[in-house]
N, C-alpha and C. Protein backbone atom coordinates (compact mmCIF):
# COMPACT_ATOMS: atom_id res chain seq x y z
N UNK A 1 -1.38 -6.48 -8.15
CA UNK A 1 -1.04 -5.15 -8.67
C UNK A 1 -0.07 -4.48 -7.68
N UNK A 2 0.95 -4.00 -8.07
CA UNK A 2 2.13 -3.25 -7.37
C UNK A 2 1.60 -1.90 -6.79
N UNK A 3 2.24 -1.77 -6.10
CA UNK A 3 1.73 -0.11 -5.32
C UNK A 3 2.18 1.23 -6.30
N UNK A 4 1.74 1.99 -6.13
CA UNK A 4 2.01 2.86 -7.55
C UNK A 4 3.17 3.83 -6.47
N UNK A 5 4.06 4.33 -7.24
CA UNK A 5 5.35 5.07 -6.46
C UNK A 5 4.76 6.84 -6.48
N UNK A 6 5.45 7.06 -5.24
CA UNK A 6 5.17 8.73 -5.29
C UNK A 6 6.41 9.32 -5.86
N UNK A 7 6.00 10.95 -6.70
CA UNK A 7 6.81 11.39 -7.11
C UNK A 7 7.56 11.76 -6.15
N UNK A 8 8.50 11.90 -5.60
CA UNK A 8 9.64 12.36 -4.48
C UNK A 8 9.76 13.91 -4.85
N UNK A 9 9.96 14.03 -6.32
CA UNK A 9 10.35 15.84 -6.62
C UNK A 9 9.18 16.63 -6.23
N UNK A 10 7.74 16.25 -6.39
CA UNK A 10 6.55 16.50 -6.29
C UNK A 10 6.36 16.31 -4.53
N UNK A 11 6.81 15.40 -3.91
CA UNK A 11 6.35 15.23 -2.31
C UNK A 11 7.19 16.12 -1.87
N UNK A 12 8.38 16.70 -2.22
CA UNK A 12 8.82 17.46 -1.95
C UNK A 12 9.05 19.00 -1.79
N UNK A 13 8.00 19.17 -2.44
CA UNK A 13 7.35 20.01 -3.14
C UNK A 13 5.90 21.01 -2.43
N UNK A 14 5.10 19.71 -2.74
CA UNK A 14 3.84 20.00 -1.90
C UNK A 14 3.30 19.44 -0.45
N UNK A 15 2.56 19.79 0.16
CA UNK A 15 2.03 19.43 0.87
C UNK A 15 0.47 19.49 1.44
N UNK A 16 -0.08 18.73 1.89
CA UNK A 16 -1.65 18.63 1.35
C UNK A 16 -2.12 18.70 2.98
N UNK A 17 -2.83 19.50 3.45
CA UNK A 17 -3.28 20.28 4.21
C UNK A 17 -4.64 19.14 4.93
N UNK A 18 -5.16 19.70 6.01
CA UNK A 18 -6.25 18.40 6.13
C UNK A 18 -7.82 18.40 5.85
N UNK A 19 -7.63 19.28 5.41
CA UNK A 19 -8.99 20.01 4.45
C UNK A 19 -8.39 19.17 2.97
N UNK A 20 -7.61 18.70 2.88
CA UNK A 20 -7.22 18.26 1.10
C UNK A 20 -6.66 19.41 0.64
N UNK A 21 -6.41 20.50 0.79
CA UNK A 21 -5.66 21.15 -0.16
C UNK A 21 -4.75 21.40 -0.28
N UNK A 22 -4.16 21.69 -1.04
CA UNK A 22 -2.59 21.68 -1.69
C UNK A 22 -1.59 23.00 -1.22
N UNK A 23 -0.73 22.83 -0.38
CA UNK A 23 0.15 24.01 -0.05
C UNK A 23 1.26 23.88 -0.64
N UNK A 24 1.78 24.97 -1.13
CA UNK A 24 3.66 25.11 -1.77
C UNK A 24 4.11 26.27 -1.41
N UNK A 25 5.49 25.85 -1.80
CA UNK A 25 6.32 27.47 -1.06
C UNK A 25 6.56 28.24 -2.35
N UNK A 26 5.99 29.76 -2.49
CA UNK A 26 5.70 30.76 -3.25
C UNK A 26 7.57 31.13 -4.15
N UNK A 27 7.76 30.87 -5.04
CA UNK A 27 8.70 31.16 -5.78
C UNK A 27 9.29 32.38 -5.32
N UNK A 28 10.47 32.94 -6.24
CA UNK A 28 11.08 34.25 -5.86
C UNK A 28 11.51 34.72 -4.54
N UNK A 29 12.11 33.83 -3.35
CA UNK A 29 12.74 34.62 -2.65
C UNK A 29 13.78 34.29 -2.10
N UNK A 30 14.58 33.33 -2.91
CA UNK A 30 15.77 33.16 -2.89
C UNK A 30 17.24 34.18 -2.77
N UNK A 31 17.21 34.86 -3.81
CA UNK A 31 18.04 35.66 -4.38
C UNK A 31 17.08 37.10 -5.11
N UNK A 32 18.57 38.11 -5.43
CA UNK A 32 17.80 39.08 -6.22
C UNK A 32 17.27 39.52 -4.92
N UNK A 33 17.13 40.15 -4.10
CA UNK A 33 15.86 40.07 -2.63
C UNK A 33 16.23 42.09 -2.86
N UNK A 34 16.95 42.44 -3.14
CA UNK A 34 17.16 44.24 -2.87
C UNK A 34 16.36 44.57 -3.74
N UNK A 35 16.11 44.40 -4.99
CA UNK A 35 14.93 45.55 -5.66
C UNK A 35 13.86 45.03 -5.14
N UNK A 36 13.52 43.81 -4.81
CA UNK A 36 11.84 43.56 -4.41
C UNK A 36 11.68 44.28 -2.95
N UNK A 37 10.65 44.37 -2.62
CA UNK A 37 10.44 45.42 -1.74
C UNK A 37 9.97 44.55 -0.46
N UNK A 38 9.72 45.30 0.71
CA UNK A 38 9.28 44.55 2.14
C UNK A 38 8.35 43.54 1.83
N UNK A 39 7.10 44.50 0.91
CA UNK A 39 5.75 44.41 1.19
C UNK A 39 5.63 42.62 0.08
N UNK A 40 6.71 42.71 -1.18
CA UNK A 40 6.61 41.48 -2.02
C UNK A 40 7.28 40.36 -0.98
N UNK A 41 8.26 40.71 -0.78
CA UNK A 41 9.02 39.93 0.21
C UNK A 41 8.24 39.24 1.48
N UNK A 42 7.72 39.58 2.17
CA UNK A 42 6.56 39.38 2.85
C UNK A 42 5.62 38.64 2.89
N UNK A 43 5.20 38.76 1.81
CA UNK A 43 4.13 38.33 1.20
C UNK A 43 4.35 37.04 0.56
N UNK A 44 5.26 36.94 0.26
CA UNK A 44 6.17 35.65 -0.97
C UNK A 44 6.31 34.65 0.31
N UNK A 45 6.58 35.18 1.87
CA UNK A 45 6.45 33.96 2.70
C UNK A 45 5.45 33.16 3.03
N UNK A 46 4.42 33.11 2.81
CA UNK A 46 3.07 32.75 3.49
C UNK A 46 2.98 31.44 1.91
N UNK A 47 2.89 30.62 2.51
CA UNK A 47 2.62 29.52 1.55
C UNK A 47 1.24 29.78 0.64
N UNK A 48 1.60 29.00 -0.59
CA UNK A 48 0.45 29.70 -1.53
C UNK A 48 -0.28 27.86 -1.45
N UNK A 49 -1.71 28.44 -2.41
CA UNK A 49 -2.83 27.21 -2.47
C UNK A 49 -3.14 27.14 -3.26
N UNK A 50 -3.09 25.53 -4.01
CA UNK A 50 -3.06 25.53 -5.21
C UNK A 50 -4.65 25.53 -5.99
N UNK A 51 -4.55 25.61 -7.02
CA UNK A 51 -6.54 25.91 -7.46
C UNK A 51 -6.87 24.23 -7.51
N UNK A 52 -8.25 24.12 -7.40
CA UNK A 52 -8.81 22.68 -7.56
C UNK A 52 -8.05 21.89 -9.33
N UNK A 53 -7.66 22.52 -10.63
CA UNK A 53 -7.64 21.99 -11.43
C UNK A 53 -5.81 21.50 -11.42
N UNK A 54 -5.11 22.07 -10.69
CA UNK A 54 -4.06 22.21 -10.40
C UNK A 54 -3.76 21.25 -9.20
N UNK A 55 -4.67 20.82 -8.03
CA UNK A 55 -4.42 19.72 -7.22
C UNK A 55 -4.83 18.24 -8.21
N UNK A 56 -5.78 18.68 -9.27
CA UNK A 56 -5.93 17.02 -9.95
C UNK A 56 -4.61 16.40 -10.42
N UNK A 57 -3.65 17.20 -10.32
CA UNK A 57 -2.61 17.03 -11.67
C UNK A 57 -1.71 16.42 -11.01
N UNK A 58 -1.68 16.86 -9.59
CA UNK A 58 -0.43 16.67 -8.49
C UNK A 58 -1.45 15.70 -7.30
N UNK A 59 -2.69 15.17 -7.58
CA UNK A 59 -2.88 13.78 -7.35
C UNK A 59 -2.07 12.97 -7.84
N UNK A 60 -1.85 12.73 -8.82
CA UNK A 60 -1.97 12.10 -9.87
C UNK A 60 -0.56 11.48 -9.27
N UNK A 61 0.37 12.79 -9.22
CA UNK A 61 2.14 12.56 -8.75
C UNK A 61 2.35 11.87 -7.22
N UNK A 62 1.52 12.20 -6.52
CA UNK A 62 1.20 11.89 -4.97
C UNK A 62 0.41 11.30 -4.17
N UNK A 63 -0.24 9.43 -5.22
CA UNK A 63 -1.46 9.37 -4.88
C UNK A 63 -2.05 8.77 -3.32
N UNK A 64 -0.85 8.72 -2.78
CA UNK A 64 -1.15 8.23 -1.31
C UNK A 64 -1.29 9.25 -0.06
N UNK A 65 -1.25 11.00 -0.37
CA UNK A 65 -1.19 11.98 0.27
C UNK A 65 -2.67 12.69 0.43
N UNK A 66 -3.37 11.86 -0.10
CA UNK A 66 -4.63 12.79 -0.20
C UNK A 66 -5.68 11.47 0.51
C-alpha cells in the first residue's frame, strides 16, 4: 500500500499544536485594515483553534501531522 499524500494547500494552512490541536491564521487582515478598528485588528492576530468536528475533516487532508 502506497503512502497516502498530504494536502500541501491544507499543510499550509494549518498547523497542529502538541496537545493535537489545530491552529490557523484568523482571516481579514490583509487589506481594507482603516475601517476595522485597533481592538478587531488585534485580535485577528492571535491564531485561532479549530473545534474538534472541524480538526476531523483536516485529518483527513494531513494524515501524517497528528
Amino acid at each position: 500500500m502506497p503512502k497516502m499524500k498530504t494536502r500541501r494547500s491544507a499543510a499550509k494552512r494549518y498547523s497542529v499544536t502538541g496537545s493535537g490541536k489545530v491552529r490557523y491564521k484568523k482571516q481579514g487582515l490583509r487589506h481594507i485594515l482603516t475601517k476595522k478598528s485597533s481592538k478587531r485588528k488585534r485580535n485577528l492576530r492571535h491564531a485561532g483553534i479549530l473545534s474538534k468536528s472541524e480538526t476531523k475533516r483536516i485529518h483527513k487532508l494531513m494524515p501524517y501531522n497528528f
